[in-house]
Protein backbone atom coordinates (compact mmCIF):
# COMPACT_ATOMS: atom_id res chain seq x y z
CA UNK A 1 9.38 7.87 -20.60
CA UNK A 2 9.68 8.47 -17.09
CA UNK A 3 6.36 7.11 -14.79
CA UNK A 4 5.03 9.43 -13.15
CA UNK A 5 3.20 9.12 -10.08
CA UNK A 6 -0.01 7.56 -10.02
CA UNK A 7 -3.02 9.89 -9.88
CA UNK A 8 -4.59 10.23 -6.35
CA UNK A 9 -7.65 9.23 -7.40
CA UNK A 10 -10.43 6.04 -7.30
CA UNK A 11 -9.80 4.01 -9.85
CA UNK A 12 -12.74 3.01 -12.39
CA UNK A 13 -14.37 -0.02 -12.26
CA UNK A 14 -15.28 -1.02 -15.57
CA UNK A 15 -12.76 -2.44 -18.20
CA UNK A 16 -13.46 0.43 -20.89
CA UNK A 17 -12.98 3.20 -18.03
CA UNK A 18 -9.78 2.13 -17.03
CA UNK A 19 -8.35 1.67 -20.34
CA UNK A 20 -9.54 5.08 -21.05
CA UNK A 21 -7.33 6.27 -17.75
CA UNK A 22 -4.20 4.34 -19.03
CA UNK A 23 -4.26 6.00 -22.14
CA UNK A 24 -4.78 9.65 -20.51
CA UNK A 25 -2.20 9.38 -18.41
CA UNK A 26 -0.09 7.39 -21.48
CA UNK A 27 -0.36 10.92 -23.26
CA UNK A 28 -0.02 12.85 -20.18
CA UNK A 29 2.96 11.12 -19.15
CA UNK A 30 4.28 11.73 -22.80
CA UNK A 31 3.60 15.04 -22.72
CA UNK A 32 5.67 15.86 -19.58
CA UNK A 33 8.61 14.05 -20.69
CA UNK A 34 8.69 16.15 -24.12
CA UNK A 35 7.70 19.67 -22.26
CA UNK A 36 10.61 19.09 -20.13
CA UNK A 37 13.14 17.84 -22.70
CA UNK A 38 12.10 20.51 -25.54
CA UNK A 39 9.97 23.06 -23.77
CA UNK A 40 6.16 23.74 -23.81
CA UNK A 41 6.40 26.18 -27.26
CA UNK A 42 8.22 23.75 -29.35
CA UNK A 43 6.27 21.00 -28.50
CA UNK A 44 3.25 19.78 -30.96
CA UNK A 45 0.33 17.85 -30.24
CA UNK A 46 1.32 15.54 -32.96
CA UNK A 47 4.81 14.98 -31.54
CA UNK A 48 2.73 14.27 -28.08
CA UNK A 49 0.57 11.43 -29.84
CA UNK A 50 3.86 9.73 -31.58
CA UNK A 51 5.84 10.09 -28.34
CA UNK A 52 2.36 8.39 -26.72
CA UNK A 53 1.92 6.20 -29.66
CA UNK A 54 -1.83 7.15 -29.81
CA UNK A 55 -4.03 8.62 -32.54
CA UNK A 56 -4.36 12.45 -33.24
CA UNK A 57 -8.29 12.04 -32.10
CA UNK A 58 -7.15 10.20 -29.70
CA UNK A 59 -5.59 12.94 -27.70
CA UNK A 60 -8.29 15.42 -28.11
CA UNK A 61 -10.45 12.67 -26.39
CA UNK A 62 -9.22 13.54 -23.35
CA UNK A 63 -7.61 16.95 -23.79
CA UNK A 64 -9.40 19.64 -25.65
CA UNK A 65 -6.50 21.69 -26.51
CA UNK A 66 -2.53 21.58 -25.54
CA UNK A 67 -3.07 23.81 -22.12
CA UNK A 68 -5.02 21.04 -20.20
CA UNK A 69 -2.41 19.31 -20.25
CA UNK A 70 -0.67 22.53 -17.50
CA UNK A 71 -4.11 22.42 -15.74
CA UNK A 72 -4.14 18.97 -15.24
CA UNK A 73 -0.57 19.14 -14.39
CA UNK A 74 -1.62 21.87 -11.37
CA UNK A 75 -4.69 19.55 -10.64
CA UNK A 76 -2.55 16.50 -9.98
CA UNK A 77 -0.10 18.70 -7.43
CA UNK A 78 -3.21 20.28 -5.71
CA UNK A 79 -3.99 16.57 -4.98
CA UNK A 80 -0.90 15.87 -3.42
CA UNK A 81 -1.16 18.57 -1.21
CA UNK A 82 -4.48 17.45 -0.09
CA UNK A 83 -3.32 13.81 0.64
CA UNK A 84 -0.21 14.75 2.01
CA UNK A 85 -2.19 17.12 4.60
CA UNK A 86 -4.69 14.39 5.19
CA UNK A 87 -2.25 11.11 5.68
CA UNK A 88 -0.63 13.61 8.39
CA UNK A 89 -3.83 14.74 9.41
CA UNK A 90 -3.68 17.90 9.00
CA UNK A 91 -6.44 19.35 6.83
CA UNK A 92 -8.23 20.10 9.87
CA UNK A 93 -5.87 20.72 12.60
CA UNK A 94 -6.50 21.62 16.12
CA UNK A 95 -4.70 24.17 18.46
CA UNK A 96 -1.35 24.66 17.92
CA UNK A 97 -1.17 22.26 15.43
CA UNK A 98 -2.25 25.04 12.93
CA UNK A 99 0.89 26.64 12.14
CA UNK A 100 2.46 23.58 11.79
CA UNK A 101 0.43 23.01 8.87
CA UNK A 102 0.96 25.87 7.44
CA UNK A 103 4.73 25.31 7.18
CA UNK A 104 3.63 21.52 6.37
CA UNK A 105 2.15 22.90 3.39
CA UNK A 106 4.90 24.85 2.02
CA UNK A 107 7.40 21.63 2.80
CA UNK A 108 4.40 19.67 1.30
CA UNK A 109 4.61 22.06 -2.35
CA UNK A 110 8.47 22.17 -2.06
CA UNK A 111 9.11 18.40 -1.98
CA UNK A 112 6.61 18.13 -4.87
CA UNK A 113 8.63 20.83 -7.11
CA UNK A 114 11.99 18.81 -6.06
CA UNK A 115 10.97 15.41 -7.20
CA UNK A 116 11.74 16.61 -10.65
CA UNK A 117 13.34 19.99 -10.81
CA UNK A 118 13.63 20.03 -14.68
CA UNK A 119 10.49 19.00 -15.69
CA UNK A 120 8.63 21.71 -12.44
CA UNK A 121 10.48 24.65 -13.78
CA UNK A 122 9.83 23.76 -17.88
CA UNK A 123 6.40 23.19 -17.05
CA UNK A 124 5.68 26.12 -14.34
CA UNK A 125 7.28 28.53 -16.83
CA UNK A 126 4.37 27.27 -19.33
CA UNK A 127 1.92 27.86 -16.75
CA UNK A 128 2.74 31.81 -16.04
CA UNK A 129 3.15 32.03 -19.71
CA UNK A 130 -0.23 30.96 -20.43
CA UNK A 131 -1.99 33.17 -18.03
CA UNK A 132 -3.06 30.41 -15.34
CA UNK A 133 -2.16 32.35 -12.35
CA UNK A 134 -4.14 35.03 -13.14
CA UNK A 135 -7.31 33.37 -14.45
CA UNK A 136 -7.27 30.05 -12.12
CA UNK A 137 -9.36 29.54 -9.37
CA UNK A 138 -6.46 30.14 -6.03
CA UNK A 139 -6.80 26.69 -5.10
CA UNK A 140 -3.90 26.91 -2.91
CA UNK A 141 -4.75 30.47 -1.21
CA UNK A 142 -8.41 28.81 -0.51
CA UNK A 143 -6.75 25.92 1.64
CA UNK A 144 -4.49 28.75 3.29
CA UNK A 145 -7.49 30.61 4.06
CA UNK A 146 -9.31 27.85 5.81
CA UNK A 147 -6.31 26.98 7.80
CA UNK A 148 -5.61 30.19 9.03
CA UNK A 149 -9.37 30.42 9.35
CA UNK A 150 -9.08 26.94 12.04
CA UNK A 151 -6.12 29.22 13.87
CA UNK A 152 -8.63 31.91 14.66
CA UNK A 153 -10.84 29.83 16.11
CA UNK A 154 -8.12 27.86 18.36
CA UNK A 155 -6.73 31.63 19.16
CA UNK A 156 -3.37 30.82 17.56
CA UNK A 157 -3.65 32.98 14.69
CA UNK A 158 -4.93 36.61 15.69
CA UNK A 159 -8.11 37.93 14.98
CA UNK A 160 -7.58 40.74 13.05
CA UNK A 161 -6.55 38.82 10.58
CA UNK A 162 -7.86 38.92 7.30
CA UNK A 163 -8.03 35.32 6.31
CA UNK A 164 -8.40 36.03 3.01
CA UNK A 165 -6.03 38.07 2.71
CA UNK A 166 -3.71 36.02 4.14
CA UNK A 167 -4.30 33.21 2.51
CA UNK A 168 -3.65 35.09 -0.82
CA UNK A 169 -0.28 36.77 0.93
CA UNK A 170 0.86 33.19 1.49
CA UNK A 171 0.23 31.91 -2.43
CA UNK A 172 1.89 35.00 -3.46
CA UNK A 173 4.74 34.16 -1.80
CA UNK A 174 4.95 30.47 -2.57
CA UNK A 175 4.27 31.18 -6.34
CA UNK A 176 6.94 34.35 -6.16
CA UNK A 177 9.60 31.75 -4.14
CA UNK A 178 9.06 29.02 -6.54
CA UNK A 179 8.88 31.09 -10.15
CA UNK A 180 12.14 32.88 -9.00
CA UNK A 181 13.64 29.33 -8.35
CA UNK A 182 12.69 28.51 -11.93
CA UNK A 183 14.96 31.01 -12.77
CA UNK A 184 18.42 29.88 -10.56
CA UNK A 185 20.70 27.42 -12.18
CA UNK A 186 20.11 24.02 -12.37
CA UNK A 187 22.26 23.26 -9.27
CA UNK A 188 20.74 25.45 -6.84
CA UNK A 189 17.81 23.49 -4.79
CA UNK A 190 17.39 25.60 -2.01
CA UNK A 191 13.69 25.71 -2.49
CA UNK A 192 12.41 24.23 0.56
CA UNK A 193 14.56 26.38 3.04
CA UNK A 194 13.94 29.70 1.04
CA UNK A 195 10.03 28.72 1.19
CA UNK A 196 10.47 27.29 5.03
CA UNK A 197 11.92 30.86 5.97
CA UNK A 198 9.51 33.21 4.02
CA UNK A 199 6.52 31.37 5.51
CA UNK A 200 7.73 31.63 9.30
CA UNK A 201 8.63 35.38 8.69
CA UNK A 202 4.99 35.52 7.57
CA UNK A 203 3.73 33.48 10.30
CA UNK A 204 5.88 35.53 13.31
CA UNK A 205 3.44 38.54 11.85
CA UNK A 206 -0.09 36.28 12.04
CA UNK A 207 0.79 35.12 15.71
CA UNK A 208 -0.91 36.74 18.43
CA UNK A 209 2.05 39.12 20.89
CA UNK A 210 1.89 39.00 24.56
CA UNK A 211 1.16 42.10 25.79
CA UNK A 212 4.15 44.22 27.11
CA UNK A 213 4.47 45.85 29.93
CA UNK A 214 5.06 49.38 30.47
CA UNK A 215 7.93 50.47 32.47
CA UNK A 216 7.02 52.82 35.47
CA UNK A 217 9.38 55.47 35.81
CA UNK A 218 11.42 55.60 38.82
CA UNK A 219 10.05 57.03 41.91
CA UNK A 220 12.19 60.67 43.01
């Protein structure tokens, strides 16, 4: 199986804690490898527990049912994000420094799809399947929001605005960029620069304009 990368999170003290934690991510780890070699739909939770070499029980331990295992897989990108935004420090920038992270964070989501294009587009194709865009809290439109919510204040995002509503424009178009990627041949990767260029046409629109000048006609 392929490691993946470690989870972004404290790690327990006690002996019994983090042996529970190995053998999560043992299963979630599994899990991956077999979603993206035989797809989400034809794979069991029994093949999961062989490839993880763990007991039946054992899985539903730690995951009630097979489509934790997508929320989990969501949670662990939503993380990255965050860390990625911090160790740049970013999360709360100031000034111009907001658009910037705006366009950080669609770099940010692309590099995370791009680690491992196989196993992003078997496993995001689960995820629209079973319903999680339409029933999951927008985690990613929320961060948006308060971004574009730190540009109003700094008066490089313009106040009429709707951060909201921007912040929900901007998911919609990461999630539309990335599920039509899912469906481009293996070979194309042009995710970052077809996210990089949607997001700055956005962002041209949430900029505030300079007023113009009218022209005085000529004097007769």
């Amino acid at each position: 199986m392929k490691d993946t990368p470690a989870l972004p999170v404290a790690q327990p003290q006690g002996r019994r804690e983090r042996n529970k934690l190995r053998v999560k991510n043992r299963i979630y780890e599994a899990a991956l490898d077999l979603f993206t070699q035989k797809g989400y739909d034809q794979t069991s939770v029994d093949e999961i527990t062989a490839e993880a070499d763990v007991a039946r029980g054992t899985f539903f331990n730690h995951f009630q049912r097979k489509e934790d295992l997508i929320a989990h897989w969501g949670e662990q990108r939503r993380l990255r994000l965050r860390r990625e935004l911090d160790i740049e420090d970013l999360s709360h920038p100031q000034d111009k420094d907001t658009l910037n992270a705006l366009n950080r964070c669609m770099s940010i989501l692309a590099d995370v799809s791009l680690e491992d294009p196989a196993q992003t587009k078997a496993i995001l194709t689960a995820w629209v399947r079973a319903g999680f865009p339409l029933h999951e809290k927008p985690y990613v439109a929320l961060m948006f929001t308060d971004l574009i919510e730190t540009g109003q204040q700094h008066g490089t995002i313009r106040q009429d605005i709707d951060p909201t509503l921007a912040g929900n424009l901007l998911r919609d178009i990461y999630l539309g960029t990335l599920y039509r990627w899912t469906q481009t041949p293996q070979t194309h990767n042009n995710l970052k620069a077809d996210l990089q260029t949607a997001c700055t046409t956005i962002l041209d629109g949430f900029t505030p304009r300079c007023p113009t000048t009218r022209q005085q006609p000529p004097t007769p």
